[in-house]
N, C-alpha and C. Protein backbone atom coordinates (compact mmCIF):
# COMPACT_ATOMS: atom_id res chain seq x y z
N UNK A 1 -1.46 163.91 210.22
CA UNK A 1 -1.52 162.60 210.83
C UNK A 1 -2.00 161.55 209.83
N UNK A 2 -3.23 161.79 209.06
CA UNK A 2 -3.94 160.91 208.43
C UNK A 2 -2.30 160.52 206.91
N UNK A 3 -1.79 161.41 206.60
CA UNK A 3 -1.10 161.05 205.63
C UNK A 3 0.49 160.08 206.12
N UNK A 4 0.13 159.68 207.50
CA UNK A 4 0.81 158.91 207.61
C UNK A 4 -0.17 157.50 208.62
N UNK A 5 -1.20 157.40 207.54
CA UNK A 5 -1.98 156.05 208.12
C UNK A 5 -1.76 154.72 207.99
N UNK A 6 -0.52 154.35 207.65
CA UNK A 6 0.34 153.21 207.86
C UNK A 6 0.40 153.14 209.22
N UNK A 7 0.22 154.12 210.25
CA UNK A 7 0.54 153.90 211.71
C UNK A 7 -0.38 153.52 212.47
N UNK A 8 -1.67 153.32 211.72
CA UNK A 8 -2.49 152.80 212.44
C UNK A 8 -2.51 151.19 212.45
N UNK A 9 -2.37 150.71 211.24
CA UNK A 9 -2.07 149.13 211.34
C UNK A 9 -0.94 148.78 211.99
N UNK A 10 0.10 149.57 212.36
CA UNK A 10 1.09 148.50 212.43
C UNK A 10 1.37 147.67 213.28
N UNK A 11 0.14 147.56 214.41
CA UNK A 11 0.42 146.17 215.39
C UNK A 11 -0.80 145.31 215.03
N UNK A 12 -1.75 146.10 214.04
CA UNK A 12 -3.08 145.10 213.91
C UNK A 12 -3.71 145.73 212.60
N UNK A 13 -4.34 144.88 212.05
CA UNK A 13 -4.83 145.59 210.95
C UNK A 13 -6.14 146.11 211.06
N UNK A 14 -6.71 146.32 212.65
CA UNK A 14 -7.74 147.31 212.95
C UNK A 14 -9.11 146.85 212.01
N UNK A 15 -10.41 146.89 212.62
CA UNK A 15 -11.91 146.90 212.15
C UNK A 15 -12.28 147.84 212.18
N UNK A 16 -13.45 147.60 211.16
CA UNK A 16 -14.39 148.73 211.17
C UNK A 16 -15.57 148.75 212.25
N UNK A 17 -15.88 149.89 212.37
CA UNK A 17 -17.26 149.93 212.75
C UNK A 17 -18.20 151.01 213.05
N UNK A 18 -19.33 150.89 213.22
CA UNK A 18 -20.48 152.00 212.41
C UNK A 18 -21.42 151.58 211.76
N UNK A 19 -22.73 152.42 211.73
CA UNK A 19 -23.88 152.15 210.95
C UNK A 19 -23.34 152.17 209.37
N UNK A 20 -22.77 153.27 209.37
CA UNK A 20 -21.98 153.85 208.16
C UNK A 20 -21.27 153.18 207.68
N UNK A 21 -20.58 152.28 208.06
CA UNK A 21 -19.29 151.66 207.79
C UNK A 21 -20.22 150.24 207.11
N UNK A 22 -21.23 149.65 207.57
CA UNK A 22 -21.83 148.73 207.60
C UNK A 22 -22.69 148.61 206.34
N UNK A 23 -23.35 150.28 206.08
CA UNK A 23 -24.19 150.89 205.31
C UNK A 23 -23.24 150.40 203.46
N UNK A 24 -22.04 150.69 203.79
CA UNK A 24 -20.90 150.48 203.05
C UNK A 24 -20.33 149.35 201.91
N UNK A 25 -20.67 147.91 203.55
CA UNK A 25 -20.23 146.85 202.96
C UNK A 25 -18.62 146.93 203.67
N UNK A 26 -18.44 147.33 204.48
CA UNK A 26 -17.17 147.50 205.67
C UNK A 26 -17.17 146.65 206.50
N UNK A 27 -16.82 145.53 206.55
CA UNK A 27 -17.24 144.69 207.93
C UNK A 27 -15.81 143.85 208.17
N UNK A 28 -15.53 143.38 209.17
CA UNK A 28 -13.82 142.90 209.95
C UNK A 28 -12.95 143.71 209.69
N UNK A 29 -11.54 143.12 209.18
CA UNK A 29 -10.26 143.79 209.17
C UNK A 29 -10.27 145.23 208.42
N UNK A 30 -9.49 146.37 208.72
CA UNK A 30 -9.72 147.39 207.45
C UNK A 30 -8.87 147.39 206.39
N UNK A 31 -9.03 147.73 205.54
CA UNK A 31 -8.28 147.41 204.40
C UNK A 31 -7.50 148.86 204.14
N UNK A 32 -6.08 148.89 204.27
CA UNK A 32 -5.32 149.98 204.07
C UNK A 32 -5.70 150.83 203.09
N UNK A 33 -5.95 149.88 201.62
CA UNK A 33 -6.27 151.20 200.54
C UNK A 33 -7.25 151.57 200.82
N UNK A 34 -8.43 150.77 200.83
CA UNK A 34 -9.93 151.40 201.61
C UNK A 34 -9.52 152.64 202.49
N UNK A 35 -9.25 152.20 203.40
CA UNK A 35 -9.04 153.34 204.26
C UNK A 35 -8.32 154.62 203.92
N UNK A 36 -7.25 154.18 202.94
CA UNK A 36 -7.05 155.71 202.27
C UNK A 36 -7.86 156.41 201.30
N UNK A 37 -8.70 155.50 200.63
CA UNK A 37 -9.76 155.63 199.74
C UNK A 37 -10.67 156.94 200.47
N UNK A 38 -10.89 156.09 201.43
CA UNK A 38 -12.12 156.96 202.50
C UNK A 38 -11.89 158.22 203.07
N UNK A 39 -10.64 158.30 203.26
CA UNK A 39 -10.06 159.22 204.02
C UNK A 39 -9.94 160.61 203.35
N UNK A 40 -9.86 160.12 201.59
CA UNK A 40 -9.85 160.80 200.69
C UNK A 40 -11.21 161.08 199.95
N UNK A 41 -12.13 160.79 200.75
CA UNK A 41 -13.50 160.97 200.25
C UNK A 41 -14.52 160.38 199.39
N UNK A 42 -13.28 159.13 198.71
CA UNK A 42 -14.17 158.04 197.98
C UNK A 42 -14.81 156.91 198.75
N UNK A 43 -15.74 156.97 198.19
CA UNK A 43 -16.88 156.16 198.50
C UNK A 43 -16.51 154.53 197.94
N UNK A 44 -16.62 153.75 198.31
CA UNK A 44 -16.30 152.02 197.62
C UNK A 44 -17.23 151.98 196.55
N UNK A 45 -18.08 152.75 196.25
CA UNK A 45 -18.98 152.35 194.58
C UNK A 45 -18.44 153.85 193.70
N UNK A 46 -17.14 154.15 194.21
CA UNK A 46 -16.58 155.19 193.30
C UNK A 46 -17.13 157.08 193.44
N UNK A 47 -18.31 157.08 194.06
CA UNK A 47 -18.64 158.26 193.89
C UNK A 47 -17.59 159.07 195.29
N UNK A 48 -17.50 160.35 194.76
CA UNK A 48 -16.71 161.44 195.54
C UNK A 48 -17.84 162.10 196.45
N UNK A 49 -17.21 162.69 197.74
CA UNK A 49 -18.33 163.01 198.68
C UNK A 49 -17.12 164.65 198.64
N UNK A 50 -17.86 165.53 199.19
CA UNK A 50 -17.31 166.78 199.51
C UNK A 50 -17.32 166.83 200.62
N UNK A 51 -15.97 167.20 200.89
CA UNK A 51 -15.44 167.13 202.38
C UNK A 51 -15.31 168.09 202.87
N UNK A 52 -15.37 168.63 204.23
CA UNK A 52 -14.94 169.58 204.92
C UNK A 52 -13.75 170.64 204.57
N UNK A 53 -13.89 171.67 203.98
CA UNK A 53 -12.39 172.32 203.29
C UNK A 53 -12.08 173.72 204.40
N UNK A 54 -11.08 173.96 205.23
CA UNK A 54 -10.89 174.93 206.29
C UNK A 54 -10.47 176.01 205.45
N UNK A 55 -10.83 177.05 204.77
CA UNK A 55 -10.57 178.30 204.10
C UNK A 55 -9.07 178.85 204.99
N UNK A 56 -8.64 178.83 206.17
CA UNK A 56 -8.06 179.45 207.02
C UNK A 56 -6.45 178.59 207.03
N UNK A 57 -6.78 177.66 206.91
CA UNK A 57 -5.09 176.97 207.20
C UNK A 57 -5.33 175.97 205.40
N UNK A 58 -6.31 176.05 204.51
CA UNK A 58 -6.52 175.85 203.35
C UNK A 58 -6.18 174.39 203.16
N UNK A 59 -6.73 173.27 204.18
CA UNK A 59 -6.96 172.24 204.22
C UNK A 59 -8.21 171.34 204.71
N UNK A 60 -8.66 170.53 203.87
CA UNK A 60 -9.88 169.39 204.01
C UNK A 60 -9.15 168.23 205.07
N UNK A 61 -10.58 168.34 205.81
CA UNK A 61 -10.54 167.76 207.08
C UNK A 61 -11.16 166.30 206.64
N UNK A 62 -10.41 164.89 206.51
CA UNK A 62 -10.09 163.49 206.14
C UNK A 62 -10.84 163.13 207.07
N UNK A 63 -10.61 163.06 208.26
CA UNK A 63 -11.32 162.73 209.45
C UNK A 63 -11.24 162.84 210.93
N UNK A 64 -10.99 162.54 211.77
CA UNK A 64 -11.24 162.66 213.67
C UNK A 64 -10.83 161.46 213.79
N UNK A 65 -9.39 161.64 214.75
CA UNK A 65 -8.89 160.54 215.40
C UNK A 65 -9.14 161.00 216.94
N UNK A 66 -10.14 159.81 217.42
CA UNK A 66 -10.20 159.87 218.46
C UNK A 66 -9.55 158.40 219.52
N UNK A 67 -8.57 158.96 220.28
CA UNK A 67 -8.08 158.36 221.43
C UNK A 67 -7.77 157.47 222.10
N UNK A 68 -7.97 156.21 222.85
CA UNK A 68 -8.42 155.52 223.92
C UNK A 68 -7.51 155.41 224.74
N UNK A 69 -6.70 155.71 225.65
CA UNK A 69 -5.91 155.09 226.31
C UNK A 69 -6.47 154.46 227.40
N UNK A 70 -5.47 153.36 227.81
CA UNK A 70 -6.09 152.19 229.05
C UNK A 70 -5.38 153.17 229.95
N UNK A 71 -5.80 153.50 231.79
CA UNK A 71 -4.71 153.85 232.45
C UNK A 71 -3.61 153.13 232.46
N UNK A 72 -2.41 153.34 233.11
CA UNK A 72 -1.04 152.43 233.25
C UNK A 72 -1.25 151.22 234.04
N UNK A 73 -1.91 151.41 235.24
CA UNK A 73 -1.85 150.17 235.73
C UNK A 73 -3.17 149.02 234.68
N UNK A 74 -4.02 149.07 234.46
CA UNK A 74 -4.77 148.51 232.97
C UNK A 74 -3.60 148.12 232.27
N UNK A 75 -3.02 148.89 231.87
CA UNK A 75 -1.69 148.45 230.41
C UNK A 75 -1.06 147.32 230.86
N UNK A 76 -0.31 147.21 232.42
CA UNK A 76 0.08 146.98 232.57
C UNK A 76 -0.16 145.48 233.03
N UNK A 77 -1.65 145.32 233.62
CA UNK A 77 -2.33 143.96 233.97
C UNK A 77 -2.66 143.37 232.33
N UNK A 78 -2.82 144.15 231.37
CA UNK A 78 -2.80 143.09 230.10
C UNK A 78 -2.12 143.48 229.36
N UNK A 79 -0.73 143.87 229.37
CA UNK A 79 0.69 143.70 228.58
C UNK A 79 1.52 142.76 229.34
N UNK A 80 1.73 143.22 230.71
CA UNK A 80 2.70 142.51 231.31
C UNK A 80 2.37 141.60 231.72
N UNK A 81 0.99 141.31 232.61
CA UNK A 81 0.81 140.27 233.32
C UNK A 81 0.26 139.26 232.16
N UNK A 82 -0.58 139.93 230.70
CA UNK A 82 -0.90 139.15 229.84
C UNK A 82 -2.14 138.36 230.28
N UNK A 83 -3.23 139.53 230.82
CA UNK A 83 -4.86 139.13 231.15
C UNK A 83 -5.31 139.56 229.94
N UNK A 84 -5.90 138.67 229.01
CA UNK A 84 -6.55 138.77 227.58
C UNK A 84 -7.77 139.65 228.05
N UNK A 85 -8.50 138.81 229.44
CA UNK A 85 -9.90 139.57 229.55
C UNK A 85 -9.65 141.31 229.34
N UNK A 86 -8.75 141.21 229.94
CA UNK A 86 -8.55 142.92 230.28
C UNK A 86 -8.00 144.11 229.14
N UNK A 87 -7.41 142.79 228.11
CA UNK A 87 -7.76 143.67 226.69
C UNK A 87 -9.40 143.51 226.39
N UNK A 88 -9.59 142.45 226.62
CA UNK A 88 -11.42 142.45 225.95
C UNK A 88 -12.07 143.35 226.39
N UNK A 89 -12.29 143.53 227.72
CA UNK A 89 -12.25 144.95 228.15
C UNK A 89 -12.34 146.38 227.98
N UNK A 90 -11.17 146.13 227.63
CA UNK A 90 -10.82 147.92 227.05
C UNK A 90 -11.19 147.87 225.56
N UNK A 91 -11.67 146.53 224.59
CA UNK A 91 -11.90 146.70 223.51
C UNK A 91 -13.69 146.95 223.40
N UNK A 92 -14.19 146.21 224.78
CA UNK A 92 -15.74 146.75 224.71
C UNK A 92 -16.14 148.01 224.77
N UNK A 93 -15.05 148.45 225.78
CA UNK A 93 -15.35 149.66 226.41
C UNK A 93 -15.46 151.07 224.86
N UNK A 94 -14.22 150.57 224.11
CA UNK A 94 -13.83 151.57 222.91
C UNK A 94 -15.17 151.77 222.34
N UNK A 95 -15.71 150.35 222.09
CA UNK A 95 -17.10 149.97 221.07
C UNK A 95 -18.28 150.65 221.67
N UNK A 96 -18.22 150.38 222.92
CA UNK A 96 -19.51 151.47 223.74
C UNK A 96 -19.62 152.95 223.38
N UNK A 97 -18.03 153.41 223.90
CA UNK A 97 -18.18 154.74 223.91
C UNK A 97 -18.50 155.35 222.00
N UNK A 98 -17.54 154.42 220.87
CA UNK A 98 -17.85 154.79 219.98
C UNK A 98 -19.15 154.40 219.20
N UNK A 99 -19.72 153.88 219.74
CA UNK A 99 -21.50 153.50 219.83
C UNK A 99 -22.30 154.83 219.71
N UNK A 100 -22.00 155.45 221.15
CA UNK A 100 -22.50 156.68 221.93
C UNK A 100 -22.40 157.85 221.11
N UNK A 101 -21.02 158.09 220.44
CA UNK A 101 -20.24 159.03 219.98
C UNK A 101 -21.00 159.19 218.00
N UNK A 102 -21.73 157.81 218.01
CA UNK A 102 -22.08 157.81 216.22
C UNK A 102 -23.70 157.96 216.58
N UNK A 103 -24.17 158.06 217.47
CA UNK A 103 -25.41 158.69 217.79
C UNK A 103 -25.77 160.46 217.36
N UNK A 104 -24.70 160.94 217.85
CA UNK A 104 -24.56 162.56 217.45
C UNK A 104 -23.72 162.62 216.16
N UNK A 105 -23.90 161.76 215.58
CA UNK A 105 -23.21 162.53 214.26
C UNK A 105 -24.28 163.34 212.95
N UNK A 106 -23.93 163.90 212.45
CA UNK A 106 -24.72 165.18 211.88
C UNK A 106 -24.21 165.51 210.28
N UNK A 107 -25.01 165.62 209.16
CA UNK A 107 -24.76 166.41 208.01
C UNK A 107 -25.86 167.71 208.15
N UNK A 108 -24.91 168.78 207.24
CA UNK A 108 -26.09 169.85 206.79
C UNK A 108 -27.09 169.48 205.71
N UNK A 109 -27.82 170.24 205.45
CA UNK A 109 -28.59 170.01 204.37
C UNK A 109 -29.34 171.57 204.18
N UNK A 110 -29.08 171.61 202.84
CA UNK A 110 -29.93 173.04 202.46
C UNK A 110 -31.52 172.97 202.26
N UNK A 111 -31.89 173.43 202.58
CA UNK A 111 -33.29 173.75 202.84
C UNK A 111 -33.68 174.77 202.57
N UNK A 112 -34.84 175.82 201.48
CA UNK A 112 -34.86 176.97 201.51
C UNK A 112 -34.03 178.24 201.83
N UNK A 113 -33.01 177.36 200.80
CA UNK A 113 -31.92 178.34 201.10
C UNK A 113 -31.12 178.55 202.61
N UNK A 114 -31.52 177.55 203.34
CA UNK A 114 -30.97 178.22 205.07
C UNK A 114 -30.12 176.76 204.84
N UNK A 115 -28.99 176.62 205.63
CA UNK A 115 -28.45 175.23 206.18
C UNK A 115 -28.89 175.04 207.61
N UNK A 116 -29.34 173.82 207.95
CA UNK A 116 -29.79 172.52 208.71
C UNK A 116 -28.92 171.94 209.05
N UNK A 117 -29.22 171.18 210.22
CA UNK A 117 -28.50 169.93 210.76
C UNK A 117 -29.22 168.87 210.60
N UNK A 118 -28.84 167.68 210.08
CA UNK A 118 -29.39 166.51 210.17
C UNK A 118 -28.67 166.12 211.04
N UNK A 119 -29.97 165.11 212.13
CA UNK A 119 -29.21 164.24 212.82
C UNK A 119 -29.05 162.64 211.62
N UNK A 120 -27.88 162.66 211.34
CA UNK A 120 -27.80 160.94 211.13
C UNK A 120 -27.56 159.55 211.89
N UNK A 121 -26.87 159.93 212.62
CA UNK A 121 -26.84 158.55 213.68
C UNK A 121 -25.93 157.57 213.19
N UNK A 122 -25.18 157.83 211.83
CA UNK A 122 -24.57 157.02 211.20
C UNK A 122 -23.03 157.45 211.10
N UNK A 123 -22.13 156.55 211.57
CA UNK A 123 -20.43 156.88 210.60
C UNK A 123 -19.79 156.03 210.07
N UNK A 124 -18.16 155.67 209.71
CA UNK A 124 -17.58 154.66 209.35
C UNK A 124 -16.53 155.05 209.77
N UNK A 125 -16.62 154.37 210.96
CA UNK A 125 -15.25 154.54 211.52
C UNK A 125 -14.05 153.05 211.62
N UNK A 126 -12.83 153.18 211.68
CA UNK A 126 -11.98 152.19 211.70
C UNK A 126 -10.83 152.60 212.88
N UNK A 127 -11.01 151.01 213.60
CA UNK A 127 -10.52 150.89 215.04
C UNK A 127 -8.75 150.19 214.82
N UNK A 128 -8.06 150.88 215.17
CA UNK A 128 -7.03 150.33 215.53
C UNK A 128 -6.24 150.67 217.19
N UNK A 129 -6.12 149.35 217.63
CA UNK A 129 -5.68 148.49 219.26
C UNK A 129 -3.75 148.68 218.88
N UNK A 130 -3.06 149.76 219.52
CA UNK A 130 -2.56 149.57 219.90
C UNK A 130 -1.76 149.03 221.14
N UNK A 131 -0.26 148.71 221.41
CA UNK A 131 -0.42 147.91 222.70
C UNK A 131 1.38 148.92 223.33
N UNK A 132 1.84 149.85 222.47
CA UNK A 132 2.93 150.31 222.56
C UNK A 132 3.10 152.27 222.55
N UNK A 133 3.43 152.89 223.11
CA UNK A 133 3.52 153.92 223.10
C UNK A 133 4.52 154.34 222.36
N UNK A 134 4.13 155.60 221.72
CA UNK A 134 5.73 155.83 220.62
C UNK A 134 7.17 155.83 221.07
N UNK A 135 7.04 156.08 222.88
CA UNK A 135 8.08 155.45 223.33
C UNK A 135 8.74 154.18 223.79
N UNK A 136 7.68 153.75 222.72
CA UNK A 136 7.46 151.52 223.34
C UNK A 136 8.13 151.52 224.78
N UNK A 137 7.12 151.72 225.31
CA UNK A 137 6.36 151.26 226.76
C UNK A 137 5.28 151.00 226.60
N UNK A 138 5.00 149.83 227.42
CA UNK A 138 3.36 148.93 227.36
C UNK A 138 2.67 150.24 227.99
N UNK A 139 1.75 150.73 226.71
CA UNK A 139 0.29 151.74 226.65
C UNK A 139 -0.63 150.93 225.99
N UNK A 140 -1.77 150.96 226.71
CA UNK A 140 -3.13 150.05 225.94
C UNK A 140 -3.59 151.03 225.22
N UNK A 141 -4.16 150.97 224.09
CA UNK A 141 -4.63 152.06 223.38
C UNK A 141 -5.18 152.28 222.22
N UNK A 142 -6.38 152.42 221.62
CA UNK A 142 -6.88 152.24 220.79
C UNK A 142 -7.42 154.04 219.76
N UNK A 143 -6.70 153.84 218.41
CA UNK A 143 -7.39 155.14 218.10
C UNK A 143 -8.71 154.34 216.91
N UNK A 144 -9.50 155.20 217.06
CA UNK A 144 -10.60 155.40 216.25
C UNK A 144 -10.66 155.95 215.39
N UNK A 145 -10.62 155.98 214.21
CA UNK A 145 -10.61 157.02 212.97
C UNK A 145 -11.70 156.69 212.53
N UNK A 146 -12.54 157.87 212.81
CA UNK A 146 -13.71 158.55 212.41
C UNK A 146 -13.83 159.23 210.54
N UNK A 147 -14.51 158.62 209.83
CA UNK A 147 -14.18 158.95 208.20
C UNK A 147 -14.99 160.12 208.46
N UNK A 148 -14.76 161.19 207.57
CA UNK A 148 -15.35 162.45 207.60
C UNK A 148 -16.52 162.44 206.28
N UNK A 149 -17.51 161.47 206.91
CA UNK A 149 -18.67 161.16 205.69
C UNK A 149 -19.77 160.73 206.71
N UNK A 150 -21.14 160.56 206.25
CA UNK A 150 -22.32 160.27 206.94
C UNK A 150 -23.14 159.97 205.92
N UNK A 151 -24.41 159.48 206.33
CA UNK A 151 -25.65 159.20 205.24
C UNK A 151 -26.98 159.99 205.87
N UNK A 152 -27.40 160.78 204.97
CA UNK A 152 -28.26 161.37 204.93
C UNK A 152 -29.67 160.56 205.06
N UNK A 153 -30.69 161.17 205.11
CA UNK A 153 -31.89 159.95 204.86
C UNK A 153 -32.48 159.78 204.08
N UNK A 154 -31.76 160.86 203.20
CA UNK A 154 -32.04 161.00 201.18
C UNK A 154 -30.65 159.98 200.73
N UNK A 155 -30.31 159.45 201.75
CA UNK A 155 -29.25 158.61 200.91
C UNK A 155 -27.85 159.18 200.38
N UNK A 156 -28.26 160.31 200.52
CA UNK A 156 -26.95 160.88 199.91
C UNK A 156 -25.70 161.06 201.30
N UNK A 157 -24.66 160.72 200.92
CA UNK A 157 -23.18 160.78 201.64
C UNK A 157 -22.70 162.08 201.56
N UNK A 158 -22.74 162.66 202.64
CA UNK A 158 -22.25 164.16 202.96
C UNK A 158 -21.33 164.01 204.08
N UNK A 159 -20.51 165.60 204.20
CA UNK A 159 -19.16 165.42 205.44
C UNK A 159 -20.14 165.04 206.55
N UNK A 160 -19.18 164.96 207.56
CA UNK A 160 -19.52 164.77 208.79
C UNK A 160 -19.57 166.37 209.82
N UNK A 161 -20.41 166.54 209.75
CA UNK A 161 -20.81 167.64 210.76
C UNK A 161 -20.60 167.27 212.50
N UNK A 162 -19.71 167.78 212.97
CA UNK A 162 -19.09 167.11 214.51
C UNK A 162 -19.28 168.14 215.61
N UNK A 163 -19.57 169.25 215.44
CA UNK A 163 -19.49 170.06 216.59
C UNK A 163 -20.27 169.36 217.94
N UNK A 164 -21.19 168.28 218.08
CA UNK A 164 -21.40 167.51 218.66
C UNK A 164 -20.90 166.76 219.68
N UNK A 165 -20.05 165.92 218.79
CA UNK A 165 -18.70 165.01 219.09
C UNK A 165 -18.23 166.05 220.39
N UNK A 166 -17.80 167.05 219.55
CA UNK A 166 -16.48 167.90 220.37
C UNK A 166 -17.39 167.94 221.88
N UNK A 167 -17.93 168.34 221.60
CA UNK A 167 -18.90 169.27 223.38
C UNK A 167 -19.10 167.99 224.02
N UNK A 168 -18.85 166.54 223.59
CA UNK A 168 -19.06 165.51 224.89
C UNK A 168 -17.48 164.86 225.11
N UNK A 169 -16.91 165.35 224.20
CA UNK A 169 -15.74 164.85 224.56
C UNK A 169 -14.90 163.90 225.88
N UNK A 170 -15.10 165.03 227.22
CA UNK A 170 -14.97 164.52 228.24
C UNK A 170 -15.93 163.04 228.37
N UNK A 171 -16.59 163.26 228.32
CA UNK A 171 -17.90 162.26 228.51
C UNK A 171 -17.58 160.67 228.10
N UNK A 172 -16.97 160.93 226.49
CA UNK A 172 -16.90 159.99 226.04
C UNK A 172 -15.52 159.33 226.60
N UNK A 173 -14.18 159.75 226.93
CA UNK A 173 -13.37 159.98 227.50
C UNK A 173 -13.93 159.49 228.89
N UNK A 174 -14.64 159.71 229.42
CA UNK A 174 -14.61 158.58 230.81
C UNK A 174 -15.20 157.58 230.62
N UNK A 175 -16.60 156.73 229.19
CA UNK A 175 -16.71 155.88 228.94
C UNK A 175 -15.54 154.97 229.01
């Protein structure tokens, strides 16, 4: 998916947002190369972060696209009928739940030899509002791309540890 992230801009050029993202120097529109930059584990002051590598299907995990869809009738009161509030709306709602969702985010950290969870509380994620379903039909819909990086409280930028994320899923999903 991520190696075709041209598809996230193409009705908007999508924001950032996050402690992380902020931590960065990330702030309004996202910037395509940035975002491939990130996706690829560079950091904007050049340093490389080590990313998640799956031994099993022998690919590094870029990041977590998470979701939003508006229901149909939603889509349909601000595509068709063209109620702005009701995109504003569904764009608070994204920001809440991904508020909630950068609360549980997590790096390891070695410690006497054992690995740890840090809680960080921090990500950099980048929002793109779609308004079209791949079958262009009015779908409200926003994905989130979650960068697969965090900040430690030693400062240092490590993957993103998510098993978290996953187990509220639903949760965040009815935000």
């Amino acid at each position: 998916v991520f190696s075709m992230h041209p598809y996230y801009a193409k009705e908007t050029p999508g924001e950032w947002q996050g402690e992380g993202a902020e931590r960065l120097g990330l702030v309004g529109p996202v910037d395509q190369l940035q975002l491939a930059k990130l996706l690829d584990g560079k950091l904007p002051n050049g340093e490389r972060i080590h990313t998640t590598f799956n031994a099993e299907t022998n690919k590094r995990r870029m990041g977590l696209d998470m979701t939003f869809s508006a229901p149909k009738s939603v889509s349909m009161q601000a595509l068709v009928a063209g109620d702005k509030n009701v995109t504003l709306a569904h764009d608070r709602a994204v920001a809440k739940a991904m508020h909630h969702v950068e609360k549980l985010a997590q790096a390891r950290r070695k410690v006497q030899g054992k690995f740890l969870r840090e809680r960080t509380g921090n990500m950099v994620i980048g929002k793109f509002r779609h308004e079209m379903s791949r079958g262009k039909d009015p779908q409200l819909h926003t994905h989130a791309v979650i960068m697969n990086m965090t900040q430690r409280a030693d400062g240092k930028w490590r993957a993103l540890f998510n098993d978290d994320i996953f187990k509220v899923q639903h949760e965040v999903d009815a935000m």
